[in-house]
C-alpha atoms as a PDB file:
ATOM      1  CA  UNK A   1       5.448 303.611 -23.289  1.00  0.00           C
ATOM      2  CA  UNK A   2       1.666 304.093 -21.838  1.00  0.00           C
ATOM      3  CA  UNK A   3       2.768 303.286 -18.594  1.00  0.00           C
ATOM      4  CA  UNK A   4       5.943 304.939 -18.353  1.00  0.00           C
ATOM      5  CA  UNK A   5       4.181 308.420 -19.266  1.00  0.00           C
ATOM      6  CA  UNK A   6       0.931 307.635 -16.956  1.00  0.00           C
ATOM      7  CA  UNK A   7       3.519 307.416 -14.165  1.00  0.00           C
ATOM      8  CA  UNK A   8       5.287 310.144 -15.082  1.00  0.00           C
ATOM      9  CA  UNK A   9       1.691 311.812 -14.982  1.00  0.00           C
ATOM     10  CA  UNK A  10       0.981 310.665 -11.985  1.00  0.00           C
ATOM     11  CA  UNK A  11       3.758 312.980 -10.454  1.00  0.00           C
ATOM     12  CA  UNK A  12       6.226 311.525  -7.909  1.00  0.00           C
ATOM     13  CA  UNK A  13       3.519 311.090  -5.136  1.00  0.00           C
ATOM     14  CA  UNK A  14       1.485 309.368  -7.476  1.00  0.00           C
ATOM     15  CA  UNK A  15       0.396 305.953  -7.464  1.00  0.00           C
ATOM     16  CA  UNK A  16      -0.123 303.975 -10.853  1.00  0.00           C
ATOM     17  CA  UNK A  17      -2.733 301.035 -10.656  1.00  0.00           C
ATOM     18  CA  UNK A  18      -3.451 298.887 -13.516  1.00  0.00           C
ATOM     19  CA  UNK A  19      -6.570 296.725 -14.357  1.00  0.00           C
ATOM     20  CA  UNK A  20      -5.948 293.764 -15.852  1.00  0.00           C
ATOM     21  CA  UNK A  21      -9.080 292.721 -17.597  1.00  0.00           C
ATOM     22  CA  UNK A  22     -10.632 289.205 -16.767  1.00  0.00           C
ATOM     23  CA  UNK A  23     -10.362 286.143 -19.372  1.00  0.00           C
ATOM     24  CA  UNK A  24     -14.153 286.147 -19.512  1.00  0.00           C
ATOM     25  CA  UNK A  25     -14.404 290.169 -20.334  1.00  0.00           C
ATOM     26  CA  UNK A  26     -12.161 290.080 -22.976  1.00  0.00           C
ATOM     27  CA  UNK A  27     -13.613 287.018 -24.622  1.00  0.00           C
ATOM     28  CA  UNK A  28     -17.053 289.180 -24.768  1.00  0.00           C
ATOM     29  CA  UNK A  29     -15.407 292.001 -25.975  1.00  0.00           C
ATOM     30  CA  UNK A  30     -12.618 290.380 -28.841  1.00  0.00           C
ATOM     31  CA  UNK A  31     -14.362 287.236 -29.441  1.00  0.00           C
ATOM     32  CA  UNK A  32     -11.300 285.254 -28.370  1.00  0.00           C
ATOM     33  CA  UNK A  33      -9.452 284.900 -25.488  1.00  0.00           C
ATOM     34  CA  UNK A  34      -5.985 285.861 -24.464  1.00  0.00           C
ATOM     35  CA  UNK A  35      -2.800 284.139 -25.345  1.00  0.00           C
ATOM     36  CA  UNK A  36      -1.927 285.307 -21.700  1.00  0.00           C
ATOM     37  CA  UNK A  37      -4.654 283.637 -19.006  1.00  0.00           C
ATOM     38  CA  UNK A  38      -5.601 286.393 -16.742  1.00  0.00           C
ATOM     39  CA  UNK A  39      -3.217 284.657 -13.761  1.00  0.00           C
ATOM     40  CA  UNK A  40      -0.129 285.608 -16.406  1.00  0.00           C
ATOM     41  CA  UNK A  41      -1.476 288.967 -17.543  1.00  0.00           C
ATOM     42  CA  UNK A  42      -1.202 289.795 -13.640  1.00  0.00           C
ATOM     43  CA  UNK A  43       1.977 288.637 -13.098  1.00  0.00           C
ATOM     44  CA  UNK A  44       3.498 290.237 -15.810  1.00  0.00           C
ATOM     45  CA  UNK A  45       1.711 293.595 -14.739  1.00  0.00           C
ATOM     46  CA  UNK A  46       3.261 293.370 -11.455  1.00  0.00           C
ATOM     47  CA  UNK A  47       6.697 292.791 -13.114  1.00  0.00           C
ATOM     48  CA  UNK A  48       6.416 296.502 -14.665  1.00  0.00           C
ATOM     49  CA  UNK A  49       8.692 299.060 -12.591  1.00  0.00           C
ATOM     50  CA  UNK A  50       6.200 301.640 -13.179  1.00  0.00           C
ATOM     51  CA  UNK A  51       3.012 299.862 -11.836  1.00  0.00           C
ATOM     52  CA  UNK A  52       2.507 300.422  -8.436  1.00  0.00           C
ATOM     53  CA  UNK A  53      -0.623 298.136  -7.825  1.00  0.00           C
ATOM     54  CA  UNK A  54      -2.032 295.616  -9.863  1.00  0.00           C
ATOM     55  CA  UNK A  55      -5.465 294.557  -9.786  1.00  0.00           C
ATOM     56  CA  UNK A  56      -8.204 292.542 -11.617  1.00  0.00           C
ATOM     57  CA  UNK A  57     -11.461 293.923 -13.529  1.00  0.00           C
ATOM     58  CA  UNK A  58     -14.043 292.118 -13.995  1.00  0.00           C
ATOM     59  CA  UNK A  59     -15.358 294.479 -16.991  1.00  0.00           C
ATOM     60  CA  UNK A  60     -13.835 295.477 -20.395  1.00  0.00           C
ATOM     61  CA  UNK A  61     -13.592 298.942 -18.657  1.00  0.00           C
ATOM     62  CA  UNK A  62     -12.471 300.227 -15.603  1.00  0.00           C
ATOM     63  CA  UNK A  63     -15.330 302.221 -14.243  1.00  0.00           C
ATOM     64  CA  UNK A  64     -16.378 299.542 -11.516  1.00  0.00           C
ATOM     65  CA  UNK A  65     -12.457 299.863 -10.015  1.00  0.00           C
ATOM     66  CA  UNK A  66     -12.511 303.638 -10.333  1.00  0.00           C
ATOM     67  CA  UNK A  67     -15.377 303.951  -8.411  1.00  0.00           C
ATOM     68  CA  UNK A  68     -14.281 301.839  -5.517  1.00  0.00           C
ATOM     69  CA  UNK A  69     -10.257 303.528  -6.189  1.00  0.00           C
ATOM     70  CA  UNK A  70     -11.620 306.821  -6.828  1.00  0.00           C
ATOM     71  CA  UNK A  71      -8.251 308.056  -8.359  1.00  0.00           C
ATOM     72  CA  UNK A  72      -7.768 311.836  -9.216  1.00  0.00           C
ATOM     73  CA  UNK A  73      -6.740 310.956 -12.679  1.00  0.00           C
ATOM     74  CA  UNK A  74      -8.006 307.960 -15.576  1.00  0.00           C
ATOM     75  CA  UNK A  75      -5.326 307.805 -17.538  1.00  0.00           C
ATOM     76  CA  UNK A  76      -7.663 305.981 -21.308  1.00  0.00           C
ATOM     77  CA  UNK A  77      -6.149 305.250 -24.786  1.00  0.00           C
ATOM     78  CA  UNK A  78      -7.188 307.570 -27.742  1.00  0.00           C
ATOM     79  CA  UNK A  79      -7.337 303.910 -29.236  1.00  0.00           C
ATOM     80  CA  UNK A  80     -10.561 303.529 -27.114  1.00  0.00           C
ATOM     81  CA  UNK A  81     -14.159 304.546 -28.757  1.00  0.00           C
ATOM     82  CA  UNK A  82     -15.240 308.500 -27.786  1.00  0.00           C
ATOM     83  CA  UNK A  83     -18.263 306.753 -25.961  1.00  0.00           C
ATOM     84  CA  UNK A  84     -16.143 305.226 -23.465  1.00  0.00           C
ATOM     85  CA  UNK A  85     -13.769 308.269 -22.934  1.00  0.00           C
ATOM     86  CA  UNK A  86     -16.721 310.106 -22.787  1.00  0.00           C
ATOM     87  CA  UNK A  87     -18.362 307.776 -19.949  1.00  0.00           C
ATOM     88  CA  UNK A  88     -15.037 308.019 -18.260  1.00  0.00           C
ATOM     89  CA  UNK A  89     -15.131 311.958 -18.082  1.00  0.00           C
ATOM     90  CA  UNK A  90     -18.487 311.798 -16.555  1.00  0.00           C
ATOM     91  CA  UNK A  91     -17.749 309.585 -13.766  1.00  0.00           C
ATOM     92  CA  UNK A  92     -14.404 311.548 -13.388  1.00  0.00           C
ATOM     93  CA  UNK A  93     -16.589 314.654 -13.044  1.00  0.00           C
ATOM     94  CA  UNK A  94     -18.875 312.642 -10.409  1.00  0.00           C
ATOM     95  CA  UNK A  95     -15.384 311.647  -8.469  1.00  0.00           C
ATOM     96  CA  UNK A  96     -13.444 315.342  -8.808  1.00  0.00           C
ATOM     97  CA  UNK A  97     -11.274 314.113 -11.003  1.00  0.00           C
ATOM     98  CA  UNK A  98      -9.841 314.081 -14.642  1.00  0.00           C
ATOM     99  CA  UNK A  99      -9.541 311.965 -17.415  1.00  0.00           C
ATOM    100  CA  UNK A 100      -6.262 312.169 -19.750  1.00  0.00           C
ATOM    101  CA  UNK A 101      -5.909 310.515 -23.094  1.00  0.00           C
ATOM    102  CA  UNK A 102      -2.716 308.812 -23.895  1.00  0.00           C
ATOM    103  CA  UNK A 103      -1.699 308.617 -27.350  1.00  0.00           C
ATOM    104  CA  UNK A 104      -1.868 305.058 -28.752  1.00  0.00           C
ATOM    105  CA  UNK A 105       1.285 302.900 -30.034  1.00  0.00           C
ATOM    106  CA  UNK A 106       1.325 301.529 -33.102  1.00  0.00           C
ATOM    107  CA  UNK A 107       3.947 299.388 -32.788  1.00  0.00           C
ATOM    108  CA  UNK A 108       3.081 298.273 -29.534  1.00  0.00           C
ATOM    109  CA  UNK A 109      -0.164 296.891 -30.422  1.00  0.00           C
ATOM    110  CA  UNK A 110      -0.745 293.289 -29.655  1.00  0.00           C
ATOM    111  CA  UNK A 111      -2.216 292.043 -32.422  1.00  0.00           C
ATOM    112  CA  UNK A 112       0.654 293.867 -34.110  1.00  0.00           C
ATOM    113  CA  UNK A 113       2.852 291.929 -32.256  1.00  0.00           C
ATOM    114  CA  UNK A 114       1.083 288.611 -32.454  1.00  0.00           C
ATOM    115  CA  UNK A 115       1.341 288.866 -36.567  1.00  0.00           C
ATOM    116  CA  UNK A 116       4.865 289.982 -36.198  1.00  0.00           C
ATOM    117  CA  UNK A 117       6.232 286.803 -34.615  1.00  0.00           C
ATOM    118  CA  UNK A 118       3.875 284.684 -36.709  1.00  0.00           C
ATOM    119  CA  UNK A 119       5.711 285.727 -39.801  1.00  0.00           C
ATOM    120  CA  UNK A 120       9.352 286.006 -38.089  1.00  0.00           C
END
């Protein structure tokens, strides 16, 4: 659903590019690593009829990309911490553009999922 309505955001002259967040990063940042690699994570990014580009961050978040993108809008998760929202408006600001927060999906959480099919 978060990328459906950050397309539809993005307007019909829009453009909707995803980061997909290195192995490494999220290892640092969870304490585990994927059950997708980073090579699968991409591929199945690109598979998504609303993602117009694809490409790969080297950082939990997705300020290094911005600033070499510079998009008009960062589309963040309300799931994400205020600090990094809040980080994300200010380089928005710097850039001219805005940050919107998408409302997070329970059900669609991973971990959510993970626990789901462990117990199916």
């Amino acid at each position: 659903m978060m990328l459906k309505n950050a397309k539809a955001m993005a307007g019909p002259e829009g453009r909707l590019i995803v980061g997909i967040v290195s192995d490494e990063a999220v290892l640092a940042k969870k304490g585990k690593a994927p059950i997708l690699d980073f090579s699968e994570r991409l591929e199945l990014a690109n598979a998504i009829e609303f993602v117009d580009l694809v490409v790969g961050q080297q950082d939990y978040t997705p300020f290094k990309n911005v600033r070499n993108i510079v998009p008009t809008i960062l589309m963040e998760s309300e799931s994400h911490d205020d600090a990094q929202i809040e980080e994300g408006r200010k380089l928005m600001d710097e850039l001219g553009g805005k940050v919107i927060v998408l409302p997070y999906f329970q059900g669609q959480s991973s971990t959510l999922i993970k626990t789901k099919i462990a117990v199916d």
